[in-house]
Protein backbone atom coordinates (compact mmCIF):
# COMPACT_ATOMS: atom_id res chain seq x y z
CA UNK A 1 -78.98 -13.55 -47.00
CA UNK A 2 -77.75 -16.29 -44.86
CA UNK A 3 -75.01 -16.67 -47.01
CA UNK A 4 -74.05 -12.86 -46.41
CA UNK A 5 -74.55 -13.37 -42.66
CA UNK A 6 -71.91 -16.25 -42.17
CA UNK A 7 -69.66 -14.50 -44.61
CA UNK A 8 -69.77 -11.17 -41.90
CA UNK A 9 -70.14 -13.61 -39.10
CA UNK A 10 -66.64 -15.21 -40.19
CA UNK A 11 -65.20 -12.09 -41.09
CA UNK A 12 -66.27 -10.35 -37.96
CA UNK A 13 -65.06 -13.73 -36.03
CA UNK A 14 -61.59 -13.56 -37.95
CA UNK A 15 -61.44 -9.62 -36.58
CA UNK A 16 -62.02 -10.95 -33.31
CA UNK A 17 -59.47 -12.95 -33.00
CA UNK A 18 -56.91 -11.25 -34.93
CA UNK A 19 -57.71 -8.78 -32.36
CA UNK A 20 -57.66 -10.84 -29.58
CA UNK A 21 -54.56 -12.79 -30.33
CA UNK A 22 -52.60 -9.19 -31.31
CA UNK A 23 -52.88 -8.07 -27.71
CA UNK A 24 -51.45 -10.92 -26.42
CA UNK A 25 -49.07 -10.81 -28.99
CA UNK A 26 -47.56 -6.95 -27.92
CA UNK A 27 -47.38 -7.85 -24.50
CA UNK A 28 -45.65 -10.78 -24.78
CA UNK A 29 -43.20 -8.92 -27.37
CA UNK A 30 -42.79 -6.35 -24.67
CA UNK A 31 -42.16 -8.76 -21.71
CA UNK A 32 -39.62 -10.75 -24.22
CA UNK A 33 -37.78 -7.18 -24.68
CA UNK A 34 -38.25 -6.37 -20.83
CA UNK A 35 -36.74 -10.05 -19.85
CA UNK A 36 -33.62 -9.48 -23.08
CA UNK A 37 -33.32 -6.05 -20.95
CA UNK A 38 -32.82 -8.13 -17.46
CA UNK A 39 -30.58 -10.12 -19.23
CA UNK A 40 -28.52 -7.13 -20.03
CA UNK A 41 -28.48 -5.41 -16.56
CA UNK A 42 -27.38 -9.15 -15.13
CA UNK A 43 -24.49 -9.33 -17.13
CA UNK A 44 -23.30 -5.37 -16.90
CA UNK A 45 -23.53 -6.01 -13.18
CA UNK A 46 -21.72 -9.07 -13.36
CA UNK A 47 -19.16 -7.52 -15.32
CA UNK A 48 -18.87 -4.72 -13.33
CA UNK A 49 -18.74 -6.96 -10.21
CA UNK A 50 -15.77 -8.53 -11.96
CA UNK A 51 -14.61 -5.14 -12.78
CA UNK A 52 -14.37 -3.75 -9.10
CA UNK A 53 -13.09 -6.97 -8.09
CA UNK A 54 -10.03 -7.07 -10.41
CA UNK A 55 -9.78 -3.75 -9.23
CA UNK A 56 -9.93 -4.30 -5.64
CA UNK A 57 -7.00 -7.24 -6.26
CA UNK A 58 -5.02 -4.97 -8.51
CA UNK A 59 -4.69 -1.99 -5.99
CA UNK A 60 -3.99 -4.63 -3.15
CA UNK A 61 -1.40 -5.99 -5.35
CA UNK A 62 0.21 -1.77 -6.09
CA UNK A 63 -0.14 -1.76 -2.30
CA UNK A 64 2.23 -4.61 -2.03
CA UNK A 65 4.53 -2.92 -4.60
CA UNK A 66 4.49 0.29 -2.72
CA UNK A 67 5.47 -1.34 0.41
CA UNK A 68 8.36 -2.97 -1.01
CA UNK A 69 9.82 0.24 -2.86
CA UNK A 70 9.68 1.92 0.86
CA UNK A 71 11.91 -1.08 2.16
CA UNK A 72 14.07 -0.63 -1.02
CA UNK A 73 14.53 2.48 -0.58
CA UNK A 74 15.06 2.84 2.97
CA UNK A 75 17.69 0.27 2.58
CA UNK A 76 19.66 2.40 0.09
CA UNK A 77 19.22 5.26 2.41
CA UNK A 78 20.76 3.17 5.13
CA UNK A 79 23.64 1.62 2.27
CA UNK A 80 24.45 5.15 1.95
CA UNK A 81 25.25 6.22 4.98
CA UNK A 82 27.10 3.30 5.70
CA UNK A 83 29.40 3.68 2.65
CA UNK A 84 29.68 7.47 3.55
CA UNK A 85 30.66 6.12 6.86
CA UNK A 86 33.21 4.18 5.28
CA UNK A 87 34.46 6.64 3.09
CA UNK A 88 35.15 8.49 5.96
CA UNK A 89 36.74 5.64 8.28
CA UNK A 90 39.47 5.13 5.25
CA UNK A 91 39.82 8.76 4.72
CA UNK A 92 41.08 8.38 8.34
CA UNK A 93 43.15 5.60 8.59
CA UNK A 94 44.71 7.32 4.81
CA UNK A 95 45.70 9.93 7.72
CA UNK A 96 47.15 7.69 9.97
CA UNK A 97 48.59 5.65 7.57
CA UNK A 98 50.67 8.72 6.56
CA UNK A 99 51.43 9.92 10.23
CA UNK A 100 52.62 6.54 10.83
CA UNK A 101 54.96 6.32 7.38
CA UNK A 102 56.24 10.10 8.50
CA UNK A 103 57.39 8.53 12.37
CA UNK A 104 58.74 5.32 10.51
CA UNK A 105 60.67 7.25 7.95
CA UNK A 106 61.97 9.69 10.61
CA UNK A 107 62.95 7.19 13.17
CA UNK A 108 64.57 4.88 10.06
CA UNK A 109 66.80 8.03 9.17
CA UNK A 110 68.05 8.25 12.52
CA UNK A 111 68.75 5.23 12.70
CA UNK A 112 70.86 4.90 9.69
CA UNK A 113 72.37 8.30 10.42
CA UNK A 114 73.55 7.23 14.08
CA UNK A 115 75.01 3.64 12.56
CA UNK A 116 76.60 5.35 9.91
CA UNK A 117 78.24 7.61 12.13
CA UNK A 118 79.32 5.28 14.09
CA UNK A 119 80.82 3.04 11.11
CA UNK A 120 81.95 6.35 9.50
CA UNK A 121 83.96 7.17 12.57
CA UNK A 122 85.90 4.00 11.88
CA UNK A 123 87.28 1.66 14.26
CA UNK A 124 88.64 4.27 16.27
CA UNK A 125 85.56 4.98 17.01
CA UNK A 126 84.78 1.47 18.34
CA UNK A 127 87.79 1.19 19.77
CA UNK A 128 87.92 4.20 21.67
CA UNK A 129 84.44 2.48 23.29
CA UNK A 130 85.90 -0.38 23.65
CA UNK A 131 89.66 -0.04 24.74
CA UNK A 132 88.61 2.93 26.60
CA UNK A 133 87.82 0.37 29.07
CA UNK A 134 89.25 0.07 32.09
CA UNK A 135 89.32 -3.78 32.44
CA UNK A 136 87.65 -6.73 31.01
CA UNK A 137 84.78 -6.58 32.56
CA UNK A 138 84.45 -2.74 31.80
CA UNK A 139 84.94 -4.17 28.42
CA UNK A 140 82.10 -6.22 28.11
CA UNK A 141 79.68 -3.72 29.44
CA UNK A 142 80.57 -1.72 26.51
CA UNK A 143 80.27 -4.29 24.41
CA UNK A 144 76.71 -5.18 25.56
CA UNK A 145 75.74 -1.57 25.92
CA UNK A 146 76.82 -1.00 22.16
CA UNK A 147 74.74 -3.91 21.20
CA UNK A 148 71.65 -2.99 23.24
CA UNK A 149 71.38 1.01 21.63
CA UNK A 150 71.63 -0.97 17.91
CA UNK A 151 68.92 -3.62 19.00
CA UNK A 152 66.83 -1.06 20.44
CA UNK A 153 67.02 1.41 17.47
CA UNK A 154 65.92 -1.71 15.25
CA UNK A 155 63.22 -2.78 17.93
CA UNK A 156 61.73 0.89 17.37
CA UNK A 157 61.79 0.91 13.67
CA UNK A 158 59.88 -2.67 13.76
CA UNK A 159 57.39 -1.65 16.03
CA UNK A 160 56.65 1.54 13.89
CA UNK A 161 56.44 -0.57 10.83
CA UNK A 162 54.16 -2.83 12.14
CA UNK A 163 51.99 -0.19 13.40
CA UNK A 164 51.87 1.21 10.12
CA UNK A 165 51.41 -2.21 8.51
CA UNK A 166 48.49 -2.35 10.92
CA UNK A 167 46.75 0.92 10.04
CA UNK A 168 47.04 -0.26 6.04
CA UNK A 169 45.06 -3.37 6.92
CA UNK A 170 41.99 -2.20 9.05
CA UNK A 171 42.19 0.45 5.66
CA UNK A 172 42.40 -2.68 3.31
CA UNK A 173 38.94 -4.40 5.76
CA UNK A 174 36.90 -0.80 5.25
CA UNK A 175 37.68 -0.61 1.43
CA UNK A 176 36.45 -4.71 1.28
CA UNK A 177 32.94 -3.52 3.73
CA UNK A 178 32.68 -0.90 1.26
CA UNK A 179 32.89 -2.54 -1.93
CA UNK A 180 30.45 -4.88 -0.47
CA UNK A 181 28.10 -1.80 0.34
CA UNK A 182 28.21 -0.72 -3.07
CA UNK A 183 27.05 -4.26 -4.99
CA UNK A 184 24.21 -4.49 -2.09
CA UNK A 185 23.43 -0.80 -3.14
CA UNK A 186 23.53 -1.87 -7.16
CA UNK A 187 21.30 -4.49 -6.33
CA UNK A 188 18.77 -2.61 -4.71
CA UNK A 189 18.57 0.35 -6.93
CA UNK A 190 17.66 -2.83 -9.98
CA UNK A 191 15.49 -4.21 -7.57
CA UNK A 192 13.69 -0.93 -7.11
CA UNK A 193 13.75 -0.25 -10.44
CA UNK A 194 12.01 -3.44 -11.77
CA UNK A 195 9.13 -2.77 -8.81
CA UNK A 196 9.06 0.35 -10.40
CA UNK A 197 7.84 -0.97 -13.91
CA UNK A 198 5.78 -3.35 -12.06
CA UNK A 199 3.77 -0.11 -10.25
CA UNK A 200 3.45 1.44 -13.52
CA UNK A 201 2.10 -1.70 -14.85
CA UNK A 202 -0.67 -1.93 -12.05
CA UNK A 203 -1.57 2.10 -12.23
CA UNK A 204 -2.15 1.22 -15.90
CA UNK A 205 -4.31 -1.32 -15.32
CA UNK A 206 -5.98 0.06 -12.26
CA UNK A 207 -6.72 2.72 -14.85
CA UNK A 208 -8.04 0.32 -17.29
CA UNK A 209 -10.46 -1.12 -14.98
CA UNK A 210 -11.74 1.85 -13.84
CA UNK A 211 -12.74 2.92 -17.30
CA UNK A 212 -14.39 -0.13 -17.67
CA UNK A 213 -16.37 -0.17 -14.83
CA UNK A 214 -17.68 3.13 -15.68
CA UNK A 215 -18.85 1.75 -19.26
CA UNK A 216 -19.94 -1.43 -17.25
CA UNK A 217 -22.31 0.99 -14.90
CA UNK A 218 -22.88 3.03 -17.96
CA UNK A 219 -24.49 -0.06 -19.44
CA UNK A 220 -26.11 -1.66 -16.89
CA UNK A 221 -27.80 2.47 -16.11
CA UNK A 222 -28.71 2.32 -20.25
CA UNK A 223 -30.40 -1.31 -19.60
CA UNK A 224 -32.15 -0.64 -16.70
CA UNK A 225 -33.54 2.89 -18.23
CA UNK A 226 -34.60 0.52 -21.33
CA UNK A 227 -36.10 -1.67 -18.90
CA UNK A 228 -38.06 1.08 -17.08
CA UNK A 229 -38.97 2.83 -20.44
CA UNK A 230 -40.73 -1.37 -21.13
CA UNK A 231 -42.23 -1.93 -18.08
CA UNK A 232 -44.50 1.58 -18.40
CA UNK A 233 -45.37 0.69 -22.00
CA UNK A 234 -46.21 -3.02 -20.56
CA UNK A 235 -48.31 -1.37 -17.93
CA UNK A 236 -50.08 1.06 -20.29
CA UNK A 237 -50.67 -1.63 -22.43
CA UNK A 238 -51.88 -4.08 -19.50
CA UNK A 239 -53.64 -1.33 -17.66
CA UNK A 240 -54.37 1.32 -20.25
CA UNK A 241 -58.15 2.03 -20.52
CA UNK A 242 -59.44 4.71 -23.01
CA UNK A 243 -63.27 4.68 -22.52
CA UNK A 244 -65.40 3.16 -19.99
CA UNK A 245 -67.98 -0.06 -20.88
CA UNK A 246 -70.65 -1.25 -19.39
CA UNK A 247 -72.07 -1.16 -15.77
CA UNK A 248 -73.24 2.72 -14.99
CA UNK A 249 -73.74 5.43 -17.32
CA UNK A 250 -73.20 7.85 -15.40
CA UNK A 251 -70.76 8.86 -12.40
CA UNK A 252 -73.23 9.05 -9.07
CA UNK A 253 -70.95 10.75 -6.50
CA UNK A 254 -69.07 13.69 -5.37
CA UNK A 255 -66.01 12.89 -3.35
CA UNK A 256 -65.20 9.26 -3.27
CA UNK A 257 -64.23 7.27 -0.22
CA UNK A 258 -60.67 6.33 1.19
CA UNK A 259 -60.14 3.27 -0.26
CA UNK A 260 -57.89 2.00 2.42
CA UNK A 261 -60.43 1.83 5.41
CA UNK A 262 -58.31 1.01 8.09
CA UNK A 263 -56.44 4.00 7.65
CA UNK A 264 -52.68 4.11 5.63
CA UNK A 265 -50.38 7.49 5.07
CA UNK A 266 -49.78 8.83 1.68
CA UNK A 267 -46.17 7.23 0.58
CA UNK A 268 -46.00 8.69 -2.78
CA UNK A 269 -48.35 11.46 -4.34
CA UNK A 270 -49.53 12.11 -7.52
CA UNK A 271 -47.11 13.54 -10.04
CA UNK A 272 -43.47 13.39 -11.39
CA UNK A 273 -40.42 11.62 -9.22
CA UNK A 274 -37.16 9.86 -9.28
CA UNK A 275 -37.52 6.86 -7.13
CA UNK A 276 -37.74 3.99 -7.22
CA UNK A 277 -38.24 5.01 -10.76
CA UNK A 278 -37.92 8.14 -12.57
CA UNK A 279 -41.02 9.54 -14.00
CA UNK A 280 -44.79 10.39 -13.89
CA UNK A 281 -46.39 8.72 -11.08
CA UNK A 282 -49.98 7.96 -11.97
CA UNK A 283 -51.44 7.26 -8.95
CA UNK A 284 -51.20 7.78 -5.14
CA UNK A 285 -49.64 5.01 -2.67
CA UNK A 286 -51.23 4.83 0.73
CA UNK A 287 -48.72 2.67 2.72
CA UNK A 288 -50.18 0.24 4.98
CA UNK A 289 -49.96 -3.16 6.95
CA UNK A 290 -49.98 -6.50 4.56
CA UNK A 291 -53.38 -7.99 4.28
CA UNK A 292 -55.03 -4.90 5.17
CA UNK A 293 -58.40 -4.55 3.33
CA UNK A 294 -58.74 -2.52 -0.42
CA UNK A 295 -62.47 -1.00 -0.54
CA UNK A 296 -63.76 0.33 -3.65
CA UNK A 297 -63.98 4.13 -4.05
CA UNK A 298 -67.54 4.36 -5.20
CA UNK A 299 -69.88 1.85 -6.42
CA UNK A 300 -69.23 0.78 -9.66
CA UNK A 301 -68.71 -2.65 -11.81
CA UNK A 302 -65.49 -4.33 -12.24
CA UNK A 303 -64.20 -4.21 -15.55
CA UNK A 304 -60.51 -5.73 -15.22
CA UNK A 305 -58.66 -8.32 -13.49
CA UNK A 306 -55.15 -8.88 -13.19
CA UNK A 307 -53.35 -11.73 -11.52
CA UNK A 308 -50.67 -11.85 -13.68
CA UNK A 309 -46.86 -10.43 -13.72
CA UNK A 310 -47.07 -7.27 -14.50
CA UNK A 311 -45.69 -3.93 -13.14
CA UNK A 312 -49.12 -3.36 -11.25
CA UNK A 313 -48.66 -6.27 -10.03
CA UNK A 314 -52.18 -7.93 -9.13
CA UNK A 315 -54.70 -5.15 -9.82
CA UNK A 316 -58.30 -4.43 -10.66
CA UNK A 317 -60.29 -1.59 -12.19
CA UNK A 318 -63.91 -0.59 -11.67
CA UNK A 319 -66.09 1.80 -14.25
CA UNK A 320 -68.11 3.82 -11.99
CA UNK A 321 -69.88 5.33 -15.40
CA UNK A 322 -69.59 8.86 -16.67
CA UNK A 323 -66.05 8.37 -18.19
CA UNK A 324 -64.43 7.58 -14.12
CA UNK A 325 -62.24 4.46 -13.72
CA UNK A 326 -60.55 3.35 -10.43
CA UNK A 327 -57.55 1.31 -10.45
CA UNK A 328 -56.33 -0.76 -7.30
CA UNK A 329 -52.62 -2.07 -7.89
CA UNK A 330 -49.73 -4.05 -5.88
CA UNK A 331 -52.63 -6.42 -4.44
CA UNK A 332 -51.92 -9.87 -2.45
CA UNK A 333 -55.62 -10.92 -3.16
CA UNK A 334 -58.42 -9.66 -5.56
CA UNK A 335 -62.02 -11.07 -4.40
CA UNK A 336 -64.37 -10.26 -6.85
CA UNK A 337 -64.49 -10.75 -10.73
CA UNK A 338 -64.92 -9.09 -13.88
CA UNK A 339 -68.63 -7.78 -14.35
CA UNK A 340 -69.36 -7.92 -10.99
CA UNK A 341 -70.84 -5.16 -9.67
CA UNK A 342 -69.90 -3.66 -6.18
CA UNK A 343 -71.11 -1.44 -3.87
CA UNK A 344 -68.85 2.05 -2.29
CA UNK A 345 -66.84 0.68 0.96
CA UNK A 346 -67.30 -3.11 -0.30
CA UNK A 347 -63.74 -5.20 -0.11
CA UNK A 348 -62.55 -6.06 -3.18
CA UNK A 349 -58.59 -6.63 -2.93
CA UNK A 350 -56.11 -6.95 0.43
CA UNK A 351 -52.66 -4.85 0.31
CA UNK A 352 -49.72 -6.72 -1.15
CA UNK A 353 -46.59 -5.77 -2.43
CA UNK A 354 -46.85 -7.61 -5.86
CA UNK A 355 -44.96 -6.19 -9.12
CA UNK A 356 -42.85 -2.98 -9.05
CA UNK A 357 -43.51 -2.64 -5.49
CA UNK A 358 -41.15 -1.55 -2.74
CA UNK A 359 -43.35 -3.04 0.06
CA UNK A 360 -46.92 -3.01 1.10
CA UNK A 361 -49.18 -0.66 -0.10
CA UNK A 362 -51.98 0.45 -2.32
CA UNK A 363 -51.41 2.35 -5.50
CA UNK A 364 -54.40 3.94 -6.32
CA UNK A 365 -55.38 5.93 -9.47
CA UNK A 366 -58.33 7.98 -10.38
CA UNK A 367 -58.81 8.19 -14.45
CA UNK A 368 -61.29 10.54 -16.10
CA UNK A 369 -61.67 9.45 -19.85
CA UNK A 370 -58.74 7.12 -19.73
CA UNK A 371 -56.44 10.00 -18.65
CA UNK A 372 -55.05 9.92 -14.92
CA UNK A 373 -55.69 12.81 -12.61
CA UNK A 374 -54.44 13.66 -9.26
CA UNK A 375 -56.32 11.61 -6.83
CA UNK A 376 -56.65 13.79 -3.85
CA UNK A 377 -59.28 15.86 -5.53
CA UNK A 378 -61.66 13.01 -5.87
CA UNK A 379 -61.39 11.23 -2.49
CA UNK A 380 -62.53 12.18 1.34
């Protein structure tokens, strides 16, 4: 018989502990998964950090690019109207060049015609001039008038050729200024179109990095969505309670008390929501000041304590008997102990803003048979 006993004693002792150690076991399997998922929202944020940051430097950089195609191309705006300009100017002077050549040739012609009239006409001609003189000095005024009409004809035709000569150079300066317009123009237009690769290079890559910050937020949204779907399986498993055990058999009360008693407003009620995290909220969070007092809801004995890391944060339930469970979560201090039993009104907790907490407050949940119900209808 005794032999029987010690075998069930270290059988039931070997269930114990397998049990014991297997709970332990799933959460820290859980908070492993929950701190691989942390790791994996760090590093999409990081790399989508990067991402908008290459991003950012890449559209600063088409900026640049943008800025100098304007200058480019104003500048072959400006080159031309400055070789239409010039195409005009020579176009001109092509005019007067011609005018000029028309006077030159006509004067030249009259010239020649007038000489050769004169040398045609023989020396008759010259000598009628000249012997038609009266005296000597008659004489040499003919002689000097006959040499001033033929130095004057020639001065004419000079003058006229230089004038024309003149025209064809400030022609030959405009057609130089132009050809110089043109290579400036040939070397924008290559410079423009190299910039232009270069802005087709940054839209492509501008475009890359977009996509990849969307798959960077797409990851770090599938991470943290992983990382929410852990946390509530870590808190059911930290906080999940199927049956009440020990203290009272029975639930005493009707309506239970506030268990804030220095007042607090309603933050968050009872049912489904989207922030800070979407799904069923199980409780309801009465906002108050840090440090304020938690009372229980109805007497009762304490049947968990948390002062752990967990999404509850530090928390504490009480059996009040009759399949009713309280839970008190987000706590900066929990006072009393497992098995103790406490009285309705008594502090047992102060208001913190510990685990999955977005400041201080108390999140409070009423449980009937280990499921949670809506609060409100079970407290004054």
């Amino acid at each position: 018989m005794k032999k029987i006993l010690s075998v069930f004693l270290a059988v039931f002792i070997c269930l114990f502990a397998c049990n014991l150690s297997a709970y332990p076991a799933t959460q820290s399997e859980l908070k492993k998964k929950i701190s691989e998922a942390d790791e994996k929202i760090a590093k999409a944020k990081k790399d989508l950090q990067e991402a908008k940051n290459k991003q950012a430097s890449a559209e600063k950089q088409k900026e640049l690019i943008d800025n100098q195609i304007s200058e480019i191309v104003s500048n072959i705006v400006y080159l031309n109207g400055q070789i239409t300009s010039a195409n005009e100017q020579i176009a001109q002077k092509e005019e007067e060049i011609e005018i000029a050549q028309a006077k030159l040739d006509e004067n030249k012609e009259y010239f020649k015609s007038r000489v050769l009239s004169m040398y045609k006409s023989g020396t008759s001609t010259y000598m009628e001039l000249l012997f038609g003189a009266d005296n000597m000095g008659d004489f040499l005024n003919r002689v000097d008038m006959l040499q001033y009409v033929v130095k004057n004809d020639k001065k004419i035709v000079d003058e006229m050729t230089e004038a024309r000569d003149a025209v064809i150079e400030a022609k030959a300066v405009i057609e130089e200024r132009k050809a110089d317009l043109e290579d400036s123009k040939v070397l924008s237009e290559q410079q423009k179109s190299s910039l232009d690769s270069a802005l087709a290079q940054q839209q492509e890559i501008i475009a890359q990095l977009g996509q990849e910050i969307k798959v960077n937020e797409k990851e770090a949204a599938e991470a943290q969505k992983e990382k929410d779907a852990l946390n509530r399986q870590l808190e059911q498993e930290l906080s999940g309670y199927n049956a009440p055990s020990g203290g009272a058999s029975t639930y005493s009360g009707g309506k239970m008390a506030w268990p804030t008693p220095q007042g607090g407003t309603i933050t968050c009620p009872f049912g489904y929501r989207t922030y800070p995290s979407v799904g069923m909220h199980t409780g309801l969070d009465i906002g108050i000041r840090y440090g304020s007092t938690i009372a229980a809801a109805e007497a009762g004995t304490v049947i968990k304590v948390v002062n752990g890391t967990t999404g509850y944060g530090k928390y504490l339930m009480i059996n009040h008997g009759g399949g009713v469970v309280t839970l008190y979560a987000h706590s900066s201090k929990i006072v009393v102990q497992v098995g103790e039993y406490v009285e309705r009104g008594q502090k047992i907790a102060e208001i913190g803003s510990t685990g999955f907490s977005t400041g201080p407050h108390l999140h409070f949940e009423v449980r009937i048979n280990g499921k949670a119900v809506n609060p409100i209808g079970y407290i004054t």
